[in-house]
C-alpha atoms as a PDB file:
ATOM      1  CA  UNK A   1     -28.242 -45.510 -13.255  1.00  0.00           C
ATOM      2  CA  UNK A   2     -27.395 -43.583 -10.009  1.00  0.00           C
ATOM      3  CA  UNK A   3     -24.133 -42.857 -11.616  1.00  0.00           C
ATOM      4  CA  UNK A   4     -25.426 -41.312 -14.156  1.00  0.00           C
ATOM      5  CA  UNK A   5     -27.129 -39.061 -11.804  1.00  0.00           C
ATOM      6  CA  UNK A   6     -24.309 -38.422  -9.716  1.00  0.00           C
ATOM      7  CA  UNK A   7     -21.957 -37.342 -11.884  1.00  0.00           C
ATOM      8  CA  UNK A   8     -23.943 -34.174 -12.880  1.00  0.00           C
ATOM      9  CA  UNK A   9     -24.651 -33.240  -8.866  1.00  0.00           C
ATOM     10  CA  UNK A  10     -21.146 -33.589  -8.151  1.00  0.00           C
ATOM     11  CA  UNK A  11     -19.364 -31.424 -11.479  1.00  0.00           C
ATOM     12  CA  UNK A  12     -22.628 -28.338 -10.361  1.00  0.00           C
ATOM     13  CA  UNK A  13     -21.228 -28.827  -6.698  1.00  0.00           C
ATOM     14  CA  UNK A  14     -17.471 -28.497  -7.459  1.00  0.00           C
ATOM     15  CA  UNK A  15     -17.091 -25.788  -9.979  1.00  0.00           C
ATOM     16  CA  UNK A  16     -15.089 -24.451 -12.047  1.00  0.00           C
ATOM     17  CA  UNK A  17     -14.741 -20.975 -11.119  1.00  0.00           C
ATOM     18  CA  UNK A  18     -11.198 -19.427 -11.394  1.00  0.00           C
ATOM     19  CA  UNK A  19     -10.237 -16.323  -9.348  1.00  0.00           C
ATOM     20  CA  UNK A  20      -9.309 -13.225 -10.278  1.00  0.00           C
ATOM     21  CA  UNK A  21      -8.004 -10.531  -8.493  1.00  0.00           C
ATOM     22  CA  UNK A  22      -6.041  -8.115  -8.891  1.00  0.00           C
ATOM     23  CA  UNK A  23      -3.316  -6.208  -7.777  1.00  0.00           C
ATOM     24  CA  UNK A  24      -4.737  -3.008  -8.290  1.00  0.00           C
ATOM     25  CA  UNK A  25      -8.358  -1.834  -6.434  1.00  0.00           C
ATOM     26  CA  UNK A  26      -9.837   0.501  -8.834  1.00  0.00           C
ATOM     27  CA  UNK A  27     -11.490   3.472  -7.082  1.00  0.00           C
ATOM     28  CA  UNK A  28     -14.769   2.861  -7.363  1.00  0.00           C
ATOM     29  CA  UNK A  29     -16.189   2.956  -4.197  1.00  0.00           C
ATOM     30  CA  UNK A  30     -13.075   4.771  -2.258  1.00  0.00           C
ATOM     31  CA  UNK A  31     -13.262   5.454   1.385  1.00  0.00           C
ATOM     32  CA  UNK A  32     -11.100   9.024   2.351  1.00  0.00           C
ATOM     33  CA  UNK A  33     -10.313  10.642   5.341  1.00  0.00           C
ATOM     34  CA  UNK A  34      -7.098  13.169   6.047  1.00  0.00           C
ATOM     35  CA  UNK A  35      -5.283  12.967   8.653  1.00  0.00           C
ATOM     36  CA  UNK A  36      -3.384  15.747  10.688  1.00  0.00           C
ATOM     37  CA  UNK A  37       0.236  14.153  10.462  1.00  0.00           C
ATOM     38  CA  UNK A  38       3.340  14.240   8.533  1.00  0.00           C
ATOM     39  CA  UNK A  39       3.169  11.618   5.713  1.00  0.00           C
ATOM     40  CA  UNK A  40       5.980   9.045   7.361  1.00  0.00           C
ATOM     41  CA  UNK A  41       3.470   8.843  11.126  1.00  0.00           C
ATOM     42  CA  UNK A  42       0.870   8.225   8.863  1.00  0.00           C
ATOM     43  CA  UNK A  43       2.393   5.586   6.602  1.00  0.00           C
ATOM     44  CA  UNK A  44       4.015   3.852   9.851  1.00  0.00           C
ATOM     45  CA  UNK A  45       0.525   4.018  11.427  1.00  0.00           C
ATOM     46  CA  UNK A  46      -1.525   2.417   8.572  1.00  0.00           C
ATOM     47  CA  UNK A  47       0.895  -0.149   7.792  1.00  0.00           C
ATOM     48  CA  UNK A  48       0.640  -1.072  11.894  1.00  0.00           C
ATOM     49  CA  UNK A  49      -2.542  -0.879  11.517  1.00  0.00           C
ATOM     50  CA  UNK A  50      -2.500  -3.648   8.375  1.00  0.00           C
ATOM     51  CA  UNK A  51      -0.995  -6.524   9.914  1.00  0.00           C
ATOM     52  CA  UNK A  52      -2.268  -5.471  13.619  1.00  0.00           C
ATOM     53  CA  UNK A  53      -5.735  -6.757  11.229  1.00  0.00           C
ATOM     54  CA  UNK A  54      -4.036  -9.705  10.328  1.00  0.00           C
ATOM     55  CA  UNK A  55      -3.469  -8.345   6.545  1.00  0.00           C
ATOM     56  CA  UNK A  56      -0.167  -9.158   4.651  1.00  0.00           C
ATOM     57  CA  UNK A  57       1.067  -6.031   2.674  1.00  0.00           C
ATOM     58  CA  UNK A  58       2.705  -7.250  -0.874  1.00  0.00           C
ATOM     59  CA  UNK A  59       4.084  -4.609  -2.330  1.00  0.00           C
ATOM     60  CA  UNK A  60       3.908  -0.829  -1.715  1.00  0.00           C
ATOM     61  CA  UNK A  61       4.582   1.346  -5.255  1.00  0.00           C
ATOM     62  CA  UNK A  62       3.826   5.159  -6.416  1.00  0.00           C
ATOM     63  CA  UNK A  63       0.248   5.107  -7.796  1.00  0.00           C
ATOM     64  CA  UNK A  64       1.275   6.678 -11.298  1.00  0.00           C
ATOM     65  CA  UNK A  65       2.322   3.182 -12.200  1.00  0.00           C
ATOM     66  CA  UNK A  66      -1.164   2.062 -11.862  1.00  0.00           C
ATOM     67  CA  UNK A  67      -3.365   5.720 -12.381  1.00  0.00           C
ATOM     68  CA  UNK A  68      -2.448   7.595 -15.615  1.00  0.00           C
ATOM     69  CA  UNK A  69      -4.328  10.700 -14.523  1.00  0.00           C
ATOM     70  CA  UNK A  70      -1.575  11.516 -11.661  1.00  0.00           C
ATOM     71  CA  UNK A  71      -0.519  14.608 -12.505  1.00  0.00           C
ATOM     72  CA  UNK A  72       3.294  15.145 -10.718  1.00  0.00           C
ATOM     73  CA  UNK A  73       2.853  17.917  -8.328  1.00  0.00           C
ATOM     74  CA  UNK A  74       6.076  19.154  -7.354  1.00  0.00           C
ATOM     75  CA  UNK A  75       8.910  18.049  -5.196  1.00  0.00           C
ATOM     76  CA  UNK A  76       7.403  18.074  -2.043  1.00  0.00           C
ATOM     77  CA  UNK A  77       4.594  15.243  -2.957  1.00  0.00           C
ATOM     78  CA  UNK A  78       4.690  12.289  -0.930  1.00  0.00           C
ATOM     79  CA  UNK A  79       2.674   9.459  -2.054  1.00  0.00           C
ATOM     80  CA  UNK A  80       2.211   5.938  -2.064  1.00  0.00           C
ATOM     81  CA  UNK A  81      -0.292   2.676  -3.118  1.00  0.00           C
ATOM     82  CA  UNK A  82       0.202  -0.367  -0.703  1.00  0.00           C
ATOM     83  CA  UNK A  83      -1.204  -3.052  -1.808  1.00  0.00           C
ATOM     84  CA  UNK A  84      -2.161  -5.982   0.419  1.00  0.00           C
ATOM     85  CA  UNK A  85      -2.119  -9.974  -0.331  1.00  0.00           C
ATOM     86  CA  UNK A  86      -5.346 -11.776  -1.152  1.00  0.00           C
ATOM     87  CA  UNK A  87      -6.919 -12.939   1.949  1.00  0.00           C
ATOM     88  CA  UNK A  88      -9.578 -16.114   1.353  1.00  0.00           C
ATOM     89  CA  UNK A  89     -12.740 -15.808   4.061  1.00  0.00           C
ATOM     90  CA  UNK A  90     -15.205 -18.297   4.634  1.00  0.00           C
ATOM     91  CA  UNK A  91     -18.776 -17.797   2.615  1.00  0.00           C
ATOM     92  CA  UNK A  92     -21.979 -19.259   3.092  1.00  0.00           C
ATOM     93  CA  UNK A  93     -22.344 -21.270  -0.525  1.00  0.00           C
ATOM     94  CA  UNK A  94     -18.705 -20.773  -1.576  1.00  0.00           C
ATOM     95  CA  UNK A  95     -15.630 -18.898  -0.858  1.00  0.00           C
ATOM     96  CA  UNK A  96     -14.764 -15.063  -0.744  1.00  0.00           C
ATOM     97  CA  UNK A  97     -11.202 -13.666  -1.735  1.00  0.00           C
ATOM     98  CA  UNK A  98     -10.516  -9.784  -0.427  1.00  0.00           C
ATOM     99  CA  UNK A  99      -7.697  -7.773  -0.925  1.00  0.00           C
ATOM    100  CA  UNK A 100      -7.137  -4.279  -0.370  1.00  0.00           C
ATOM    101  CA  UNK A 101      -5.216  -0.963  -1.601  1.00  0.00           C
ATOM    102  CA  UNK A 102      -4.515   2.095   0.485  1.00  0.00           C
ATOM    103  CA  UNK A 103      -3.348   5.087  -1.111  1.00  0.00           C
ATOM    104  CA  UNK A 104      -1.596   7.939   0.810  1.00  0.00           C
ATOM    105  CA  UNK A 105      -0.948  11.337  -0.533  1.00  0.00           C
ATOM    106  CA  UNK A 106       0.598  14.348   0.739  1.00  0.00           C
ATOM    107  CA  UNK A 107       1.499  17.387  -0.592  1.00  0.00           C
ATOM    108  CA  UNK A 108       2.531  18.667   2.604  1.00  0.00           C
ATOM    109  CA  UNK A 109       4.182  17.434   5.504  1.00  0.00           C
ATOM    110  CA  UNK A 110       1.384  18.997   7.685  1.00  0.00           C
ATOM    111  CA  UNK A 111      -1.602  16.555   6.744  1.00  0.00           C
ATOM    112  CA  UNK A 112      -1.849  13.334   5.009  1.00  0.00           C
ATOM    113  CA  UNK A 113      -5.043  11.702   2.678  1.00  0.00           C
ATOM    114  CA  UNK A 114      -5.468   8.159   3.328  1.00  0.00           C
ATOM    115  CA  UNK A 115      -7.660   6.314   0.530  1.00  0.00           C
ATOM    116  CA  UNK A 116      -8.846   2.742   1.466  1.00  0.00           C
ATOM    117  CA  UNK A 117     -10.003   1.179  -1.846  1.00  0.00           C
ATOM    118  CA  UNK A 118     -11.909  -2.761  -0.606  1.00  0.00           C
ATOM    119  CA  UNK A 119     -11.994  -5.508  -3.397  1.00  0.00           C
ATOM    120  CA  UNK A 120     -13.662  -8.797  -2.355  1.00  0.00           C
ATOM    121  CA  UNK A 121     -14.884 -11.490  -5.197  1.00  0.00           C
ATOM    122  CA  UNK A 122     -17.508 -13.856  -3.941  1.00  0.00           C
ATOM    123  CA  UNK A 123     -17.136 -17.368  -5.736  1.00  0.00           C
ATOM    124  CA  UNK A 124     -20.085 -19.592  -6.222  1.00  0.00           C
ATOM    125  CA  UNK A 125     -19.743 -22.594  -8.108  1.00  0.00           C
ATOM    126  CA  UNK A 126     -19.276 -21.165 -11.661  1.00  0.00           C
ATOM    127  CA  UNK A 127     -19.852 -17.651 -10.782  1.00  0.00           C
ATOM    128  CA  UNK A 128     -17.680 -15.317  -9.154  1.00  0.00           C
ATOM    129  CA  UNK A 129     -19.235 -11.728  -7.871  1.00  0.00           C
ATOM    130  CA  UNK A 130     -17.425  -8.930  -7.207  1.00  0.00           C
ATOM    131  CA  UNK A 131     -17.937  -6.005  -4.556  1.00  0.00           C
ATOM    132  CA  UNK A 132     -16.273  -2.757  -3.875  1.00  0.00           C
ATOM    133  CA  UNK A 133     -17.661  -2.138  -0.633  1.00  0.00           C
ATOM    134  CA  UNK A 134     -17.016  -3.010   3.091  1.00  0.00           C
ATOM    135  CA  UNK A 135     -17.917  -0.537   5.541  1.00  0.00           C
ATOM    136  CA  UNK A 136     -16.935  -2.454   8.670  1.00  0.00           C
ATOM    137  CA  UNK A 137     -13.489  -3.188   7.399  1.00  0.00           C
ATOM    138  CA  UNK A 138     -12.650   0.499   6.288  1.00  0.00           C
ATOM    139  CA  UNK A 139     -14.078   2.123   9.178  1.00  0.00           C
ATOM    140  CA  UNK A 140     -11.845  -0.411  11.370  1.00  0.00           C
ATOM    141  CA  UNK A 141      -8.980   0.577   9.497  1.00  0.00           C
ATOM    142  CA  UNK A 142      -9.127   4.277   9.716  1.00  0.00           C
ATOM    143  CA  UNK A 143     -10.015   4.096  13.208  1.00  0.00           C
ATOM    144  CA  UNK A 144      -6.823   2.215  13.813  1.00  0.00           C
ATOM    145  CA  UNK A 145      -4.821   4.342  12.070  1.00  0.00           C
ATOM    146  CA  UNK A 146      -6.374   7.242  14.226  1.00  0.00           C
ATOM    147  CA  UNK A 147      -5.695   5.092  17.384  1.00  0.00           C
ATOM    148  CA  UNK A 148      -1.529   4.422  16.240  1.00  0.00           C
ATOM    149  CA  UNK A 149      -1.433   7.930  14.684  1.00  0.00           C
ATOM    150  CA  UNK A 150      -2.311   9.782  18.695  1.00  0.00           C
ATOM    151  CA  UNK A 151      -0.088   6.635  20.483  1.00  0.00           C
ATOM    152  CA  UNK A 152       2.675   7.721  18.075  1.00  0.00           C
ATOM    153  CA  UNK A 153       2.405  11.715  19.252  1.00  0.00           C
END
């Protein structure tokens, strides 16, 4: 009889959730601030300030293979989406997976946009929530990225 019980408990306490993230952050809840350096400081600066945060960059490709509505801009253009690896936190009642894109863009070599676009999917038992917000982690990131972009000068 307290099998019976038992097995029900333990299949609601396991889960059956599966994870998905993706490669690509949509921009739904961007954070954007431009920077007063040539697009290769500020590139070597954010990816510093990346794995200085203990994230993994995957792959780094041109946005427009991702966003259709990138209109090409001219010869001068400099831009780029890296996009991190999927980093698993601890979570109060399950597990949380983040990742994160950063999209630079300059059409200049005088000033350079940085875009920090934060994914995380909270998993609980079997369902996952998803979150496009993280103020702390963004605000960490562009202040590092300030802090390597005036060490670099």
């Amino acid at each position: 009889m307290k099998r019976i019980f038992l097995l029900p408990l333990l299949a609601l306490l396991v889960g059956c959730a599966s994870i998905n993230i993706p490669n690509y952050v949509s921009p739904e809840k961007p954070y954007r601030k431009k920077f007063g350096f040539s697009y290769q400081k500020t590139l070597k600066a954010t990816e510093e300030a990346l794995t200085s945060s203990g994230w993994v960059i995957a792959d780094s490709v041109d946005p427009s293979v991702y966003e259709r509505s990138i209109v090409i801009e001219g010869e001068n253009v400099n831009r780029v989406l890296i996009i991190t690896e999927v980093k698993q936190l601890g979570f109060f009642l399950g597990t949380r997976y983040a990742r994160i894109n950063i999209n630079l863009h300059s059409s200049n070599d005088v000033s350079t946009e940085v875009e920090i676009r934060y994914l995380t999917a909270n998993s609980m038992g079997f369902k996952t929530f998803y979150n496009y917000k993280h103020d702390k982690t963004a605000e960490r990131l562009l202040r590092s990225i300030e802090k390597n972009l005036s060490l670099s000068n």
